[in-house]
C-alpha atoms as a PDB file:
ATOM      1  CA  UNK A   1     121.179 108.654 117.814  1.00  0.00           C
ATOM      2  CA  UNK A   2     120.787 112.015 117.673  1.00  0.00           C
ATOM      3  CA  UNK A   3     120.506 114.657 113.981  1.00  0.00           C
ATOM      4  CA  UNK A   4     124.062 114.966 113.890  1.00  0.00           C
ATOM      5  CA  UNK A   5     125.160 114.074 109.939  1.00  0.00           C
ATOM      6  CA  UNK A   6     128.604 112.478 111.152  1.00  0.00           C
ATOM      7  CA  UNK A   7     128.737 110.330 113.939  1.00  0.00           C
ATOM      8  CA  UNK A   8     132.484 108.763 114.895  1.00  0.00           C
ATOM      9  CA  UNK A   9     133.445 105.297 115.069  1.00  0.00           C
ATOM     10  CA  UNK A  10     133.361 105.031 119.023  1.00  0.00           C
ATOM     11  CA  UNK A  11     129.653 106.380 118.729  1.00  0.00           C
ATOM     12  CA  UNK A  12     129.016 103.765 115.922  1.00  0.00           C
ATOM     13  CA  UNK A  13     130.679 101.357 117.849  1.00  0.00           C
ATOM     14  CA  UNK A  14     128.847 102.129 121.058  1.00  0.00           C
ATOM     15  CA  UNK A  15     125.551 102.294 119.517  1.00  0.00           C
ATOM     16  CA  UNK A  16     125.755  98.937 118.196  1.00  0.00           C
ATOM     17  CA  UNK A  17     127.641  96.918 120.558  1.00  0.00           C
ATOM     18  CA  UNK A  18     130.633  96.085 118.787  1.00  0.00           C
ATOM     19  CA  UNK A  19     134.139  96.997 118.765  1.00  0.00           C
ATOM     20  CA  UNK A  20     135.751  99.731 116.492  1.00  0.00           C
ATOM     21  CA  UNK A  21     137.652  97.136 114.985  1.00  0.00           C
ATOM     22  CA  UNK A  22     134.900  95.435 114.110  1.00  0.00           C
ATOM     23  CA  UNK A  23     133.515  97.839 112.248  1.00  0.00           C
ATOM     24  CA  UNK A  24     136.758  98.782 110.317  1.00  0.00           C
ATOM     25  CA  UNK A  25     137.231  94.926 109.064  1.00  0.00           C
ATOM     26  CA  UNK A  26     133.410  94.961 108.194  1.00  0.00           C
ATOM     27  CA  UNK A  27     134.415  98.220 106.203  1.00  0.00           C
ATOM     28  CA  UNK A  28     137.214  96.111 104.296  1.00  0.00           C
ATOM     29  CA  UNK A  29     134.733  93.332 103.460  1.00  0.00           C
ATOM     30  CA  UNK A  30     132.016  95.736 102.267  1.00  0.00           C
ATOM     31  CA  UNK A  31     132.479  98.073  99.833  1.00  0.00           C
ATOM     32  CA  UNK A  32     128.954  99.609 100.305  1.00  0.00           C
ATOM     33  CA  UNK A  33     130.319 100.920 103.442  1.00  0.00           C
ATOM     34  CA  UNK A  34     132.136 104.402 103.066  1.00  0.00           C
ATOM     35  CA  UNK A  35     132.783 106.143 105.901  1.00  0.00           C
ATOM     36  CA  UNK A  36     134.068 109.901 105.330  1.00  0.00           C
ATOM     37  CA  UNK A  37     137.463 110.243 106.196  1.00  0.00           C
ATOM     38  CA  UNK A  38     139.451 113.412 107.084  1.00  0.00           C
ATOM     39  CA  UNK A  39     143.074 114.075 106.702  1.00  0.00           C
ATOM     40  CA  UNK A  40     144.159 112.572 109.855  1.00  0.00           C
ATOM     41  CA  UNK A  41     142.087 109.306 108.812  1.00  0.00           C
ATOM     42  CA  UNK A  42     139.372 109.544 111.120  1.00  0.00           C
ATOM     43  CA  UNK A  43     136.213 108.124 110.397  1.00  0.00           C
ATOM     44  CA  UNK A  44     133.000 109.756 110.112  1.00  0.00           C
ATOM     45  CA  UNK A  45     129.405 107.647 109.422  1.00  0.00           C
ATOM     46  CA  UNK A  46     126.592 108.754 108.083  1.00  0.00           C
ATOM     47  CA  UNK A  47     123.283 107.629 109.104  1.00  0.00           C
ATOM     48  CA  UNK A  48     122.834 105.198 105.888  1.00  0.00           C
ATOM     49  CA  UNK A  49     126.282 104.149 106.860  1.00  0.00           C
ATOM     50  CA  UNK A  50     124.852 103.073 110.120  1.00  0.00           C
ATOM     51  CA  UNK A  51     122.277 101.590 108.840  1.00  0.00           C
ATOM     52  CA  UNK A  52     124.144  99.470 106.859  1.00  0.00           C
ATOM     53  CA  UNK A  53     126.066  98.086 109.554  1.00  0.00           C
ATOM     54  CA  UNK A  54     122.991  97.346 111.750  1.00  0.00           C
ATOM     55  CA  UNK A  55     121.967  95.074 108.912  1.00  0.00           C
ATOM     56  CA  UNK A  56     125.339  93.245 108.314  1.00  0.00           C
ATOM     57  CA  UNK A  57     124.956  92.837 112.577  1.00  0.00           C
ATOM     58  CA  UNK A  58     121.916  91.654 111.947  1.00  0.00           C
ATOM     59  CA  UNK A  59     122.708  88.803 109.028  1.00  0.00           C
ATOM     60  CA  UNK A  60     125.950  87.977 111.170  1.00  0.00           C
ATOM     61  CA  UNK A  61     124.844  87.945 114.544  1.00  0.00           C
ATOM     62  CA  UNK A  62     120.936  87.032 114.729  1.00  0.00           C
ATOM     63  CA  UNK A  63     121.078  85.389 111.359  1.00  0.00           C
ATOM     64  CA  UNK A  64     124.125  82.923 111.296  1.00  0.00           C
ATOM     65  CA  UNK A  65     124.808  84.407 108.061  1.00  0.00           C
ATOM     66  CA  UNK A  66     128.666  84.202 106.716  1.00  0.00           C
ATOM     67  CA  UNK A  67     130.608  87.431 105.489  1.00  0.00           C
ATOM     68  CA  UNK A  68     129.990  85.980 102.443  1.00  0.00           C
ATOM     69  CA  UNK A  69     126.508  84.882 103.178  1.00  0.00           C
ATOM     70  CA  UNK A  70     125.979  88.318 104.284  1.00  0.00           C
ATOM     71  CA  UNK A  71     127.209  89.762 101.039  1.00  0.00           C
ATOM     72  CA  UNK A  72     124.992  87.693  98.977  1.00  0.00           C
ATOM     73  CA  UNK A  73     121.487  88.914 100.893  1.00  0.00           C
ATOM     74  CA  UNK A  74     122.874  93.065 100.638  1.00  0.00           C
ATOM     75  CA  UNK A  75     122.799  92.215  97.095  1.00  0.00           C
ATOM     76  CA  UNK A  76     119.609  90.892  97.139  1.00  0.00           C
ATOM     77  CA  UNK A  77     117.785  93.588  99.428  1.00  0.00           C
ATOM     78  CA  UNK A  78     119.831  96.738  99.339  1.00  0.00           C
ATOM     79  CA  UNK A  79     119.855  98.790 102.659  1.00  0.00           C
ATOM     80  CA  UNK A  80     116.911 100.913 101.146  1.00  0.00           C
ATOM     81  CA  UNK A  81     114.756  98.139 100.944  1.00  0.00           C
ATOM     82  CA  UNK A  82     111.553  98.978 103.570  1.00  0.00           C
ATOM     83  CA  UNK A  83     111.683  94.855 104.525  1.00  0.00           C
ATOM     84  CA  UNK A  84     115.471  95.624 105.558  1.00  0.00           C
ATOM     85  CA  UNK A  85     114.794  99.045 107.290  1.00  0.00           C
ATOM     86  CA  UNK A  86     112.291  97.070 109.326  1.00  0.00           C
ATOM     87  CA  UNK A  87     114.079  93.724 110.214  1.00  0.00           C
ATOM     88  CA  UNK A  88     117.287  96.138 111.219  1.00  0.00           C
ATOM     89  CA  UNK A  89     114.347  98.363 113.687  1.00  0.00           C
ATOM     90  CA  UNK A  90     112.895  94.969 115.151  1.00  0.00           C
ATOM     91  CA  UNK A  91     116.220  93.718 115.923  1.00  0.00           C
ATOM     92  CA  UNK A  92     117.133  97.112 117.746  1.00  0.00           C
ATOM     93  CA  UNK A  93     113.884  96.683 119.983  1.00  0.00           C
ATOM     94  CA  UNK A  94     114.657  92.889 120.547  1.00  0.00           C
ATOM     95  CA  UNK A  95     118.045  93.759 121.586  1.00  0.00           C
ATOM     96  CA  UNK A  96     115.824  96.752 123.673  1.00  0.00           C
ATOM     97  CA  UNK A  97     113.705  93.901 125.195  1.00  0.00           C
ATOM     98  CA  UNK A  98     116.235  91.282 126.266  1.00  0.00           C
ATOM     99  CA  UNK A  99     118.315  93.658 127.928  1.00  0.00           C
ATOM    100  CA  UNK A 100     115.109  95.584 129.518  1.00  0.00           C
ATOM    101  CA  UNK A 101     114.296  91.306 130.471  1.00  0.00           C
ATOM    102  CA  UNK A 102     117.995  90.807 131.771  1.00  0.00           C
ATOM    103  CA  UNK A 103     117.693  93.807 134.288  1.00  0.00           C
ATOM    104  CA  UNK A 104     114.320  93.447 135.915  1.00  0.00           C
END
């Protein structure tokens, strides 16, 4: 994404492949996610935010991991762990590569 300091839930959503709502129940099943809200209740994530979210994807998706599951290894490895800054980059360039694969 680009510098921006905000970025809305349909850009989130977009970014990572999943649906808004996704990302709202993820945001009721982890506190560590706080999206800024404004008076009307519109989200706004930050980049850590997005972060975050890449690495529940991540332990969901590629993983198998439970919610719960999930949970569990955030505790373990916070978000600012290098190991989990790097696992959530590799997983964006796999994702990169299998599409790239899928339209050639």
């Amino acid at each position: 994404m680009d510098n921006k300091l905000y970025h809305s839930i349909g850009e989130v959503a977009a970014l990572l492949g999943e649906a808004p709502s996704t990302l709202r129940f993820w945001e009721t099943e982890f506190p560590q996610i706080k999206p800024v809200k404004n008076s009307r209740g519109s989200r706004s994530y930050t980049a850590r935010d997005i972060e975050l979210l890449r690495r529940i994807q991540h332990l969901t998706r590629q993983c198998g991991y439970t919610l719960e599951g999930a949970r569990d290894q955030l505790r373990q490895r916070p978000v600012d762990d290098p190991k989990a800054e790097l696992a959530a980059n590799l997983a964006t360039l796999r994702r990169f590569l299998v599409d790239l694969k899928e339209t050639l």
